[in-house]
Every structure is written in C-alpha cells, then in structure tokens.
PDB file of N, CA and C in Angstrom:
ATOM      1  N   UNK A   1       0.844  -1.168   0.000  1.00  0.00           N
ATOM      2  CA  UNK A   1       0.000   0.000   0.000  1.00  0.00           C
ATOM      3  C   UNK A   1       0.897   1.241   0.000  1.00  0.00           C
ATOM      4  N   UNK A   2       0.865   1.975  -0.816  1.00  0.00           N
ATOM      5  CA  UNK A   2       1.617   3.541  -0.879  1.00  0.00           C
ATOM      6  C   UNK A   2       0.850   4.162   0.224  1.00  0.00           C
ATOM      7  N   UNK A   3       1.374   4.969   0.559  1.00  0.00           N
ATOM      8  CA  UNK A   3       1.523   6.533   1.750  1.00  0.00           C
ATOM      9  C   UNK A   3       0.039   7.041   1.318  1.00  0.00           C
ATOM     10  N   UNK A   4       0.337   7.964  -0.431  1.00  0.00           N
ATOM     11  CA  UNK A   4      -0.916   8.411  -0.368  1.00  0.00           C
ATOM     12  C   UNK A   4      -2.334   7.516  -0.583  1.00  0.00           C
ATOM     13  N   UNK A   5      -2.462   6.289  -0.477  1.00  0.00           N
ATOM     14  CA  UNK A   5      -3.632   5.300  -0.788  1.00  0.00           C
ATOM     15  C   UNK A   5      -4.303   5.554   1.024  1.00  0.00           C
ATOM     16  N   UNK A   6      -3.568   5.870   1.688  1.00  0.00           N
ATOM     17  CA  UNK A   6      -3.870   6.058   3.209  1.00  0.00           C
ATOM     18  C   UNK A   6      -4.095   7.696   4.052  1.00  0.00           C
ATOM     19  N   UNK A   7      -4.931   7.445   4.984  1.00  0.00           N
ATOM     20  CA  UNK A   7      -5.522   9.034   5.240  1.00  0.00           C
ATOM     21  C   UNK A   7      -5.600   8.450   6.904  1.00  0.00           C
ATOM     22  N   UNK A   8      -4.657   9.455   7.922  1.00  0.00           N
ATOM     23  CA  UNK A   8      -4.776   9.731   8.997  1.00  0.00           C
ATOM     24  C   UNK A   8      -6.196  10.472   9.365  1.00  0.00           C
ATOM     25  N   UNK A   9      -7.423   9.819  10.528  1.00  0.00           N
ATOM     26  CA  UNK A   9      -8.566  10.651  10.566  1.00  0.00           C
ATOM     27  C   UNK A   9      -8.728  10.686  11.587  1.00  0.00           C
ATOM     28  N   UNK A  10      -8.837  11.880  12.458  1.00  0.00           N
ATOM     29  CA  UNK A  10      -9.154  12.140  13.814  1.00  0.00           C
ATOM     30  C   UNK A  10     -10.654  12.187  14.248  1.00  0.00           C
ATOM     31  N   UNK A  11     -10.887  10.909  15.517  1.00  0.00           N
ATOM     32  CA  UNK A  11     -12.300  11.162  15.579  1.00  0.00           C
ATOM     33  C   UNK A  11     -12.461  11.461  17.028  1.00  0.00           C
ATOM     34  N   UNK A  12     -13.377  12.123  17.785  1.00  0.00           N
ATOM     35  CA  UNK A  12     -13.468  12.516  19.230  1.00  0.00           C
ATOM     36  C   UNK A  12     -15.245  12.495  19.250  1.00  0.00           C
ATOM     37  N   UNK A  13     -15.194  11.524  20.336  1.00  0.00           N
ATOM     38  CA  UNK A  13     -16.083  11.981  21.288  1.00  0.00           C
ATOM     39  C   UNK A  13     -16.637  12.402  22.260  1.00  0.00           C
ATOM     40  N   UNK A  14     -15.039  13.341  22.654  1.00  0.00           N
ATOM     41  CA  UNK A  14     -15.393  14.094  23.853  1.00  0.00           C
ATOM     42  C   UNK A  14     -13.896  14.971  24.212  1.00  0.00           C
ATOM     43  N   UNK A  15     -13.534  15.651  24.971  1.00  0.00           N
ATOM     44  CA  UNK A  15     -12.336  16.470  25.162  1.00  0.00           C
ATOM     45  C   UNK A  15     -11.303  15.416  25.998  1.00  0.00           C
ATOM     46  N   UNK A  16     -11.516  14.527  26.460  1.00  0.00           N
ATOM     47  CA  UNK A  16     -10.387  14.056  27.090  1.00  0.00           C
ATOM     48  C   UNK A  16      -9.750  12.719  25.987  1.00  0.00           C
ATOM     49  N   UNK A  17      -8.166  12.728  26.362  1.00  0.00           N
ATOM     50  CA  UNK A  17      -7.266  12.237  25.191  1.00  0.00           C
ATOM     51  C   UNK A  17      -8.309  10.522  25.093  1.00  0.00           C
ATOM     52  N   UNK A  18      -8.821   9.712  26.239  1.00  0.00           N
ATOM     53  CA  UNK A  18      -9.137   9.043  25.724  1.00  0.00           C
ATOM     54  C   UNK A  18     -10.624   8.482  24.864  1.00  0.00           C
ATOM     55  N   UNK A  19     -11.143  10.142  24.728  1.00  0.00           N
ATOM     56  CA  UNK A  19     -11.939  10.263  23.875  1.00  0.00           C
ATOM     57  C   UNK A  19     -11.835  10.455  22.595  1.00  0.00           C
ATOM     58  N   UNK A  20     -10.600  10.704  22.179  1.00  0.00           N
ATOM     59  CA  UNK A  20     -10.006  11.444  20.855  1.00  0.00           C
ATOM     60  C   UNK A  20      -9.648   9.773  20.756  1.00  0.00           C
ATOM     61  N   UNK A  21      -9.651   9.459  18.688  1.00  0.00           N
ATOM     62  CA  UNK A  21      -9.300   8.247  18.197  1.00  0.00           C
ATOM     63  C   UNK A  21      -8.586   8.888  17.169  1.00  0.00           C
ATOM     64  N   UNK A  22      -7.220   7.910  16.931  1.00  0.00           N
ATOM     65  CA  UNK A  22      -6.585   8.417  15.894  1.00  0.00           C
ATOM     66  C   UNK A  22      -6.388   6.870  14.773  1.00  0.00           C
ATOM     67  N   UNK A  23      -7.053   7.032  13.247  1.00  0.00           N
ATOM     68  CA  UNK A  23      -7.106   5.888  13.010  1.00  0.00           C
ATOM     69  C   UNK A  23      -6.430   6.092  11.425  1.00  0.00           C
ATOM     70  N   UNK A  24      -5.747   5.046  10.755  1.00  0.00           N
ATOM     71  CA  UNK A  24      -4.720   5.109   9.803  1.00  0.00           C
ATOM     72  C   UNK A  24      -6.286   4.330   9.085  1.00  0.00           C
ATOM     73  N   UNK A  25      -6.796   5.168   7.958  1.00  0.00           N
ATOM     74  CA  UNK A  25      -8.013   4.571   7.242  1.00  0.00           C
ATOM     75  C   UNK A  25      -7.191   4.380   5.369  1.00  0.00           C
ATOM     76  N   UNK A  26      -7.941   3.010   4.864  1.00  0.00           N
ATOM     77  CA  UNK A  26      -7.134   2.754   3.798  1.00  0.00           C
ATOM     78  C   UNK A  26      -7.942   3.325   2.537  1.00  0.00           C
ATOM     79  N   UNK A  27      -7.992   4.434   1.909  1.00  0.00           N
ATOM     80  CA  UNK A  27      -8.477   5.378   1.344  1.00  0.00           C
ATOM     81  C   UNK A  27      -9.006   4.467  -0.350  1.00  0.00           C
ATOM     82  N   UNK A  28      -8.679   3.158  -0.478  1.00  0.00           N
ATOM     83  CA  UNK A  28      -8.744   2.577  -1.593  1.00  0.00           C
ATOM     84  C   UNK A  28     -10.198   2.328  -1.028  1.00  0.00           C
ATOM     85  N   UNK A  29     -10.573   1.745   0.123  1.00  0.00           N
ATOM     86  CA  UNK A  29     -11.444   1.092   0.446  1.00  0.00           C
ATOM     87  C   UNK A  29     -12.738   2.221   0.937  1.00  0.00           C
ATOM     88  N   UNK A  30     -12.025   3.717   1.366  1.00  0.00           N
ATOM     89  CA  UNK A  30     -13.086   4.570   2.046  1.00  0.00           C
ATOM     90  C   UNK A  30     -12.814   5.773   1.602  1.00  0.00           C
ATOM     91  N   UNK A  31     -12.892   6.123  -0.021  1.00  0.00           N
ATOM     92  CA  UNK A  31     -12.340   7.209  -0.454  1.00  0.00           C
ATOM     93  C   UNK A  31     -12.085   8.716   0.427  1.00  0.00           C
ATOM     94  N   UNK A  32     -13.183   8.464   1.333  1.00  0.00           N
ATOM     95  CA  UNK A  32     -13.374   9.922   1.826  1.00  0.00           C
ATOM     96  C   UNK A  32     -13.362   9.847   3.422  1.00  0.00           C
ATOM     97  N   UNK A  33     -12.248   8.690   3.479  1.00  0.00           N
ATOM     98  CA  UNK A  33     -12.341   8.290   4.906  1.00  0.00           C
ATOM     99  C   UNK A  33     -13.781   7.614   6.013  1.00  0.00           C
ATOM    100  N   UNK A  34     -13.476   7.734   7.204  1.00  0.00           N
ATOM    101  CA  UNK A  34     -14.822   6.983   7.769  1.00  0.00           C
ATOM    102  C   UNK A  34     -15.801   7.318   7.860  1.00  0.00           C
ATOM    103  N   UNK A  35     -16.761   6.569   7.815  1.00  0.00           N
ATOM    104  CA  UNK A  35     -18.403   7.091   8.152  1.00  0.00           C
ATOM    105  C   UNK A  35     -19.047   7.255   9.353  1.00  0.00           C
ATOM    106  N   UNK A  36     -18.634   8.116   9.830  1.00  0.00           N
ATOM    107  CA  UNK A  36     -18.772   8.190  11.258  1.00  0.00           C
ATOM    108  C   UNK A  36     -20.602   8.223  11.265  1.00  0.00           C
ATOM    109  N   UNK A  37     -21.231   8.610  10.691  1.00  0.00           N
ATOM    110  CA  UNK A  37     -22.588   8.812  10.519  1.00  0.00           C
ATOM    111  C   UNK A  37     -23.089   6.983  10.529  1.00  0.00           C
ATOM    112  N   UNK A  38     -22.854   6.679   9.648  1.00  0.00           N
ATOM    113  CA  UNK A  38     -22.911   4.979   8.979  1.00  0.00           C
ATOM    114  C   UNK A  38     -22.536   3.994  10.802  1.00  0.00           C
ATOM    115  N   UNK A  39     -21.186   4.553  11.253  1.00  0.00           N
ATOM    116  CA  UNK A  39     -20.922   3.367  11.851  1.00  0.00           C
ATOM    117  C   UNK A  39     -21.438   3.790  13.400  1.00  0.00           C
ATOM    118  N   UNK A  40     -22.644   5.191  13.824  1.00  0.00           N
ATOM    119  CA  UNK A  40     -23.649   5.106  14.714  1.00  0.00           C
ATOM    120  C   UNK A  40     -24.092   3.936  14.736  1.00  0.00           C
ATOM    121  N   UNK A  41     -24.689   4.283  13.297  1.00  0.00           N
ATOM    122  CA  UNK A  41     -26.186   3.124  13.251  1.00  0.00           C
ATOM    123  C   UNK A  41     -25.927   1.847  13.770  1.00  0.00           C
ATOM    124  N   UNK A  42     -24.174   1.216  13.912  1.00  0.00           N
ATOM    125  CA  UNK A  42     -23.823   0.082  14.076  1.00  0.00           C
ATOM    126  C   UNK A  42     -24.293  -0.648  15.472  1.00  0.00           C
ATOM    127  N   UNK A  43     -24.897  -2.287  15.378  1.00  0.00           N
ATOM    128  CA  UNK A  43     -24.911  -2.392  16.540  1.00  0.00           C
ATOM    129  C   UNK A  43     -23.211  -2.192  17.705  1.00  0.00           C
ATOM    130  N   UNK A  44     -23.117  -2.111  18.570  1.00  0.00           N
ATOM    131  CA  UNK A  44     -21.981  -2.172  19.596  1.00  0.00           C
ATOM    132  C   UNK A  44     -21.189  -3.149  19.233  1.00  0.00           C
ATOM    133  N   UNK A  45     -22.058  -4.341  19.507  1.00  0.00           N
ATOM    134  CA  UNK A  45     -21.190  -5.398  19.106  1.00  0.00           C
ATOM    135  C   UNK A  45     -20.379  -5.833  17.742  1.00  0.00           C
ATOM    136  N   UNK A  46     -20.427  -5.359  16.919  1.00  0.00           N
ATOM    137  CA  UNK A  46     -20.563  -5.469  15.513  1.00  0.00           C
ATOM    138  C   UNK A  46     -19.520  -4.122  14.844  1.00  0.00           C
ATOM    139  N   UNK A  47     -19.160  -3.449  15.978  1.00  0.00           N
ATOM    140  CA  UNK A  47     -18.529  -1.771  15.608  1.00  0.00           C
ATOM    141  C   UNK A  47     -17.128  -2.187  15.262  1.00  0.00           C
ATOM    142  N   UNK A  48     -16.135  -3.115  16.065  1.00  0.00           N
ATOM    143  CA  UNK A  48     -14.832  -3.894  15.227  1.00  0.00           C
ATOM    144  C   UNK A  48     -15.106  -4.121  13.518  1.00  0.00           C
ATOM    145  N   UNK A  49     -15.888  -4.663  13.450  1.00  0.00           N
ATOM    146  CA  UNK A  49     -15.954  -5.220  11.863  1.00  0.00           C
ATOM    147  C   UNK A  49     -16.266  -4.031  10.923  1.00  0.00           C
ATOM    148  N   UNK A  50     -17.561  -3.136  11.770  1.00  0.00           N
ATOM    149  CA  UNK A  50     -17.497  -2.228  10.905  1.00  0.00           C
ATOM    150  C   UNK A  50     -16.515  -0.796  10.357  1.00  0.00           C
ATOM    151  N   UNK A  51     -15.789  -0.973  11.395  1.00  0.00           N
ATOM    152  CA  UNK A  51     -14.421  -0.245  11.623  1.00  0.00           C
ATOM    153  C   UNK A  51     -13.329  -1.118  10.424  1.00  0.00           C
ATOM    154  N   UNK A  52     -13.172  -2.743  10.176  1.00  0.00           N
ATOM    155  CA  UNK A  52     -12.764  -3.132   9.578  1.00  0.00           C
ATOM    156  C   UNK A  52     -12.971  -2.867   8.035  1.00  0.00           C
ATOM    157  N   UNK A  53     -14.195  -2.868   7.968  1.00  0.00           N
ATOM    158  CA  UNK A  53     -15.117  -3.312   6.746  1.00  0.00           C
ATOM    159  C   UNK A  53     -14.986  -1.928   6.122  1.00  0.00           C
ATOM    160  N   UNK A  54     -14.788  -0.687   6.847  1.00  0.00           N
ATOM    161  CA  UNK A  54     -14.794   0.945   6.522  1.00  0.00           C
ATOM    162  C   UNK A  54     -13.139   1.402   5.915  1.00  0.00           C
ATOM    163  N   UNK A  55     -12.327   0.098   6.273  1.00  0.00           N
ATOM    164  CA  UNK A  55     -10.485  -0.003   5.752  1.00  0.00           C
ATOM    165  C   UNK A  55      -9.768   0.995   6.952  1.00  0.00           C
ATOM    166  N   UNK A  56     -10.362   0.836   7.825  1.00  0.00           N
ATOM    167  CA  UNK A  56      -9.581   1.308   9.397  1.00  0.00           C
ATOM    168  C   UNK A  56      -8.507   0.023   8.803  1.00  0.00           C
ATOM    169  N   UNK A  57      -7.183   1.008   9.256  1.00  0.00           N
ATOM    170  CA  UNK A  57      -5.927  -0.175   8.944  1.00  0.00           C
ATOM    171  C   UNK A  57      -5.463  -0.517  10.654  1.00  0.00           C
ATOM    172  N   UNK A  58      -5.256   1.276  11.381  1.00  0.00           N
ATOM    173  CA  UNK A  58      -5.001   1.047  12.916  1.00  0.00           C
ATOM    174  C   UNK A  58      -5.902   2.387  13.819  1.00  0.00           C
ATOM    175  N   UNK A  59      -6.214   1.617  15.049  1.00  0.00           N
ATOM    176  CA  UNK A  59      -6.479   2.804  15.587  1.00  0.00           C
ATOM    177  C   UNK A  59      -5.836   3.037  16.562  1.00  0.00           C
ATOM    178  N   UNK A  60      -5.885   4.366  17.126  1.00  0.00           N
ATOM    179  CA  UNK A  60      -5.518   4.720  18.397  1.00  0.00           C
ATOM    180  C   UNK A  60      -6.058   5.313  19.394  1.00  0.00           C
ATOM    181  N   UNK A  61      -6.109   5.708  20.668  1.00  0.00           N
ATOM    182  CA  UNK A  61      -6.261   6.965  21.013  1.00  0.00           C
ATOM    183  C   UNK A  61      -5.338   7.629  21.608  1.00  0.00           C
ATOM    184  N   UNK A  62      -5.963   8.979  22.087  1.00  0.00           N
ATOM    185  CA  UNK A  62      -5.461   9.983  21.867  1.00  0.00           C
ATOM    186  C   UNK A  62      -3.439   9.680  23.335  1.00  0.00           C
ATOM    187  N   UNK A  63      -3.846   8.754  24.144  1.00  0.00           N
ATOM    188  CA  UNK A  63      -3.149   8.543  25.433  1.00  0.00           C
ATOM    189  C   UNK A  63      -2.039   7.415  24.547  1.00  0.00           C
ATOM    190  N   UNK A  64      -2.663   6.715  23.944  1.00  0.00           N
ATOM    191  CA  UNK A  64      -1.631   5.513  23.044  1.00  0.00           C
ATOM    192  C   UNK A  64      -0.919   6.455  22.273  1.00  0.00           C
ATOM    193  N   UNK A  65      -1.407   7.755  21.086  1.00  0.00           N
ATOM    194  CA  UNK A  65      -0.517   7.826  20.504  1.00  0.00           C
ATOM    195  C   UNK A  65       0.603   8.871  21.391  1.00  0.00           C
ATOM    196  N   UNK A  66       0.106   9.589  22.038  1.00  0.00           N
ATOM    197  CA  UNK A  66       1.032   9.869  22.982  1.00  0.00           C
ATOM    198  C   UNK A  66       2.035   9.135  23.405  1.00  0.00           C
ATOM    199  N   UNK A  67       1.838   8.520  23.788  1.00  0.00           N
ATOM    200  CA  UNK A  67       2.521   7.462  24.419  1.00  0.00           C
ATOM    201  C   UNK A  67       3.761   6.785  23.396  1.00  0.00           C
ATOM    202  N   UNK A  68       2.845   6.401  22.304  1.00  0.00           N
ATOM    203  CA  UNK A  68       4.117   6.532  21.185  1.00  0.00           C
ATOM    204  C   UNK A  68       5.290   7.621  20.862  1.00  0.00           C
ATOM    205  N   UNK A  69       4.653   8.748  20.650  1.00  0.00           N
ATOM    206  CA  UNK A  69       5.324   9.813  20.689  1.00  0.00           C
ATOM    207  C   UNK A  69       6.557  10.237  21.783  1.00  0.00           C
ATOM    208  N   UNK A  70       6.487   9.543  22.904  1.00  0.00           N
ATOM    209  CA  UNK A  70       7.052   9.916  24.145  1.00  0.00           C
ATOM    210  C   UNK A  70       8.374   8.684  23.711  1.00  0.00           C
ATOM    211  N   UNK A  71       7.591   7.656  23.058  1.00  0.00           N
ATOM    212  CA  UNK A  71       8.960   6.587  23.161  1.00  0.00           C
ATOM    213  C   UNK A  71       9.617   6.585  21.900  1.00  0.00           C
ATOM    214  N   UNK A  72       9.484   7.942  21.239  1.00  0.00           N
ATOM    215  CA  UNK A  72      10.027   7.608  19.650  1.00  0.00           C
ATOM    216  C   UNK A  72       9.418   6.859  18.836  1.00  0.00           C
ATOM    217  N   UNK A  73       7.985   6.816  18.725  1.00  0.00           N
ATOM    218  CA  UNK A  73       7.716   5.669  17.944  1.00  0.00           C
ATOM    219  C   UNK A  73       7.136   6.210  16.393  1.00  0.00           C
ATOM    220  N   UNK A  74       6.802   7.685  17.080  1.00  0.00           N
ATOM    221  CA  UNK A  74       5.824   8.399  16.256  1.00  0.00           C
ATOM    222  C   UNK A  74       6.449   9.989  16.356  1.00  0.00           C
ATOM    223  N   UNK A  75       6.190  10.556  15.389  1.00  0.00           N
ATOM    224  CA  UNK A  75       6.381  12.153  15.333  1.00  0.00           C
ATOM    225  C   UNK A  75       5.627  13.034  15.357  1.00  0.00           C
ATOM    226  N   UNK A  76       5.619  13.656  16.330  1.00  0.00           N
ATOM    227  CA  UNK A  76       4.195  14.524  16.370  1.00  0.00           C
ATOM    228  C   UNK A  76       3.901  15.499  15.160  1.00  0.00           C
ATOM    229  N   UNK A  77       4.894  16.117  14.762  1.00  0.00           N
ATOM    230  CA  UNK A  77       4.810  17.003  13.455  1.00  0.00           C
ATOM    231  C   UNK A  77       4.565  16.275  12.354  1.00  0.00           C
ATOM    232  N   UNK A  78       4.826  14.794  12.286  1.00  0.00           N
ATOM    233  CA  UNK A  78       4.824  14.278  10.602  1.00  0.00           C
ATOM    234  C   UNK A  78       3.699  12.633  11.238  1.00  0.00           C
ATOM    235  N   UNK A  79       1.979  13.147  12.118  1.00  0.00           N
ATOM    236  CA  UNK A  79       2.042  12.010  12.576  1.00  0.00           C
ATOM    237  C   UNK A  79       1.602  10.891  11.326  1.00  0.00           C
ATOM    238  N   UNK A  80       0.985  11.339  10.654  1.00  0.00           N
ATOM    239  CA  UNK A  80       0.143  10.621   9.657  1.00  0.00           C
ATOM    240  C   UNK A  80       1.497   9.360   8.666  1.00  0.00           C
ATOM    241  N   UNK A  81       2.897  10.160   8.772  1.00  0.00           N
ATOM    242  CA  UNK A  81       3.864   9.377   7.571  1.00  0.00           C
ATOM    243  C   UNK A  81       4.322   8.379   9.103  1.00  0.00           C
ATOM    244  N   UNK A  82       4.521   9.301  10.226  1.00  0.00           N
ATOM    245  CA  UNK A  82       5.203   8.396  11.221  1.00  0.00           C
ATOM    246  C   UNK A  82       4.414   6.965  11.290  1.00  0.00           C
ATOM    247  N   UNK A  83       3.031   6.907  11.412  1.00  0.00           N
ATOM    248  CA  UNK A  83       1.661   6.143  11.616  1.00  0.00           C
ATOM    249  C   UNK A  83       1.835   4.981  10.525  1.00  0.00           C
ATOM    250  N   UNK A  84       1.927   6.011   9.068  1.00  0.00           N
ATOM    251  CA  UNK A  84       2.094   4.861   7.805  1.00  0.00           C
ATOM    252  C   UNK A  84       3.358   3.905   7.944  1.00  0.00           C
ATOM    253  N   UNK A  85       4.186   4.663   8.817  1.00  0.00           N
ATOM    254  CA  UNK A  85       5.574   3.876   8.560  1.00  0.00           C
ATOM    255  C   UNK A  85       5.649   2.506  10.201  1.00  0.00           C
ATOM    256  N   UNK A  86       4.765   2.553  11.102  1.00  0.00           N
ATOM    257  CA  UNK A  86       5.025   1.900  11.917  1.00  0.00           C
ATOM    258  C   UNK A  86       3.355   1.085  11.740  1.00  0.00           C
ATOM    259  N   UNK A  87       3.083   1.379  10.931  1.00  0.00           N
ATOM    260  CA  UNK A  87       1.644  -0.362  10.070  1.00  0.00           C
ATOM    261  C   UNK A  87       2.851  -0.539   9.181  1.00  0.00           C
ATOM    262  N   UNK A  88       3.601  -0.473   8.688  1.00  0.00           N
ATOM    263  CA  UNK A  88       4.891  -0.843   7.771  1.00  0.00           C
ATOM    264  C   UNK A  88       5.343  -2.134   8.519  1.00  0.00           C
ATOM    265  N   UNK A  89       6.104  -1.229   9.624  1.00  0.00           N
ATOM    266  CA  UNK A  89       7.450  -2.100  10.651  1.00  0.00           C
ATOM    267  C   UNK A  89       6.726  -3.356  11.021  1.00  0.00           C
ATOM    268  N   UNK A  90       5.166  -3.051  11.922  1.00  0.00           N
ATOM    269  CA  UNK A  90       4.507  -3.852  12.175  1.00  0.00           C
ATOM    270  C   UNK A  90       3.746  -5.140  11.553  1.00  0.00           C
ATOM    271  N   UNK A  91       3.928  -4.829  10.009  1.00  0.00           N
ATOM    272  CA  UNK A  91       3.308  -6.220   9.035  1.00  0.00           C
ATOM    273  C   UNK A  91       1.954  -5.752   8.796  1.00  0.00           C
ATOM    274  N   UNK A  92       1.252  -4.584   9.266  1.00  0.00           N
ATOM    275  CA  UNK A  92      -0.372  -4.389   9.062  1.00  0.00           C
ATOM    276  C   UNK A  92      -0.448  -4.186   7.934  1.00  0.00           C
ATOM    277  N   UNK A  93       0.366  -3.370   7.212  1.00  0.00           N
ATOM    278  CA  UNK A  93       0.291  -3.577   5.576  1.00  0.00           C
ATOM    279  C   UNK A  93       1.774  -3.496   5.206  1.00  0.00           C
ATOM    280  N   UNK A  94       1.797  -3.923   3.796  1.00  0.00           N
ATOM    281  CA  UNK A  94       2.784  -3.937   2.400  1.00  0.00           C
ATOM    282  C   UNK A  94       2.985  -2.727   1.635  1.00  0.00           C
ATOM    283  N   UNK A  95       4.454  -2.790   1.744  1.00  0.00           N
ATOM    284  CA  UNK A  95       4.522  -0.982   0.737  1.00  0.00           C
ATOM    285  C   UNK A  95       4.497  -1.832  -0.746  1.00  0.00           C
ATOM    286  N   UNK A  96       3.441  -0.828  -1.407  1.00  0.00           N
ATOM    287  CA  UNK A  96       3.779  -1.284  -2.907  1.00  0.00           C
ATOM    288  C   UNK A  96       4.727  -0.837  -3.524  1.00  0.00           C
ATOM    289  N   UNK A  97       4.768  -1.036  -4.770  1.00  0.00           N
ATOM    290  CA  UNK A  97       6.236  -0.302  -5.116  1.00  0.00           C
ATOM    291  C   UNK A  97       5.784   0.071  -6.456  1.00  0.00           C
TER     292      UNK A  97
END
C-alpha cells in the first residue's frame, strides 16, 4: 500500500485524550475516509468489523498515541507518515512499489 492510498482521521467523542481516536483509514477502500454517521447506526457489538469493513488499517487513542510519541515511535509534526511507517514495521500492511 503507498503513503498516499492512506488518510490519517481524527475522531473525538469528547475532550479528554481518551476520547479522541486516531485511526490510519485505507483510502482505496473509504475514499473519503470513515463514516462516522454509517458506523452510529452500528450495533456495539458489531462496531470492530465495521471499523474493519470501513479499511480502518489502525487505531488509536489519543493517550496511546502519545505514548508513542514519548517513546520515539511516532512524530508529532509528521504524525500521519510516522503512523504509515510503523503499520509498515509492524506487518499491518505492504509498501507497494
């Protein structure tokens, strides 16, 4: 998967960090990113898949990616390439070439 086939999307439902979600969405699959409207309607139980099914590649929140950030994992200024590059390291996806 190339860099630009992927879109960093910030979602919050509320002011504290572990209300804020930070999710690496695979833009082949959700041109315009997630449906936050669509994946209400979802039952609870069923919100993993539809998070899957929407090309969520990873999520986070707001205390995890911190947390990355604190250990070098991630760059706060470049988070979206830092994000693409550690679903890389991790095997979540394949760089195409």
């Amino acid at each position: 998967m190339k860099f630009k086939h992927t879109k960093l999307q910030r979602i919050d439902f509320g002011d504290e960090p572990t209300d804020q979600y930070y999710c690496l969405v695979n833009l082949k699959v959700s041109p315009n990113g997630l449906d936050i409207g669509k994946m209400r309607l979802t039952n609870p139980r069923n919100i993993d898949q539809e998070f899957r099914n929407q090309g969520m590649l990873m999520m986070f929140t707001g205390e995890e990616i911190e947390s990355l950030i604190n250990r070098g994992d991630l760059d706060r200024e470049n988070l979206h390439e830092t994000l693409y590059q550690l679903a890389l390291g991790e095997g979540v996806i394949k760089k195409e070439e």
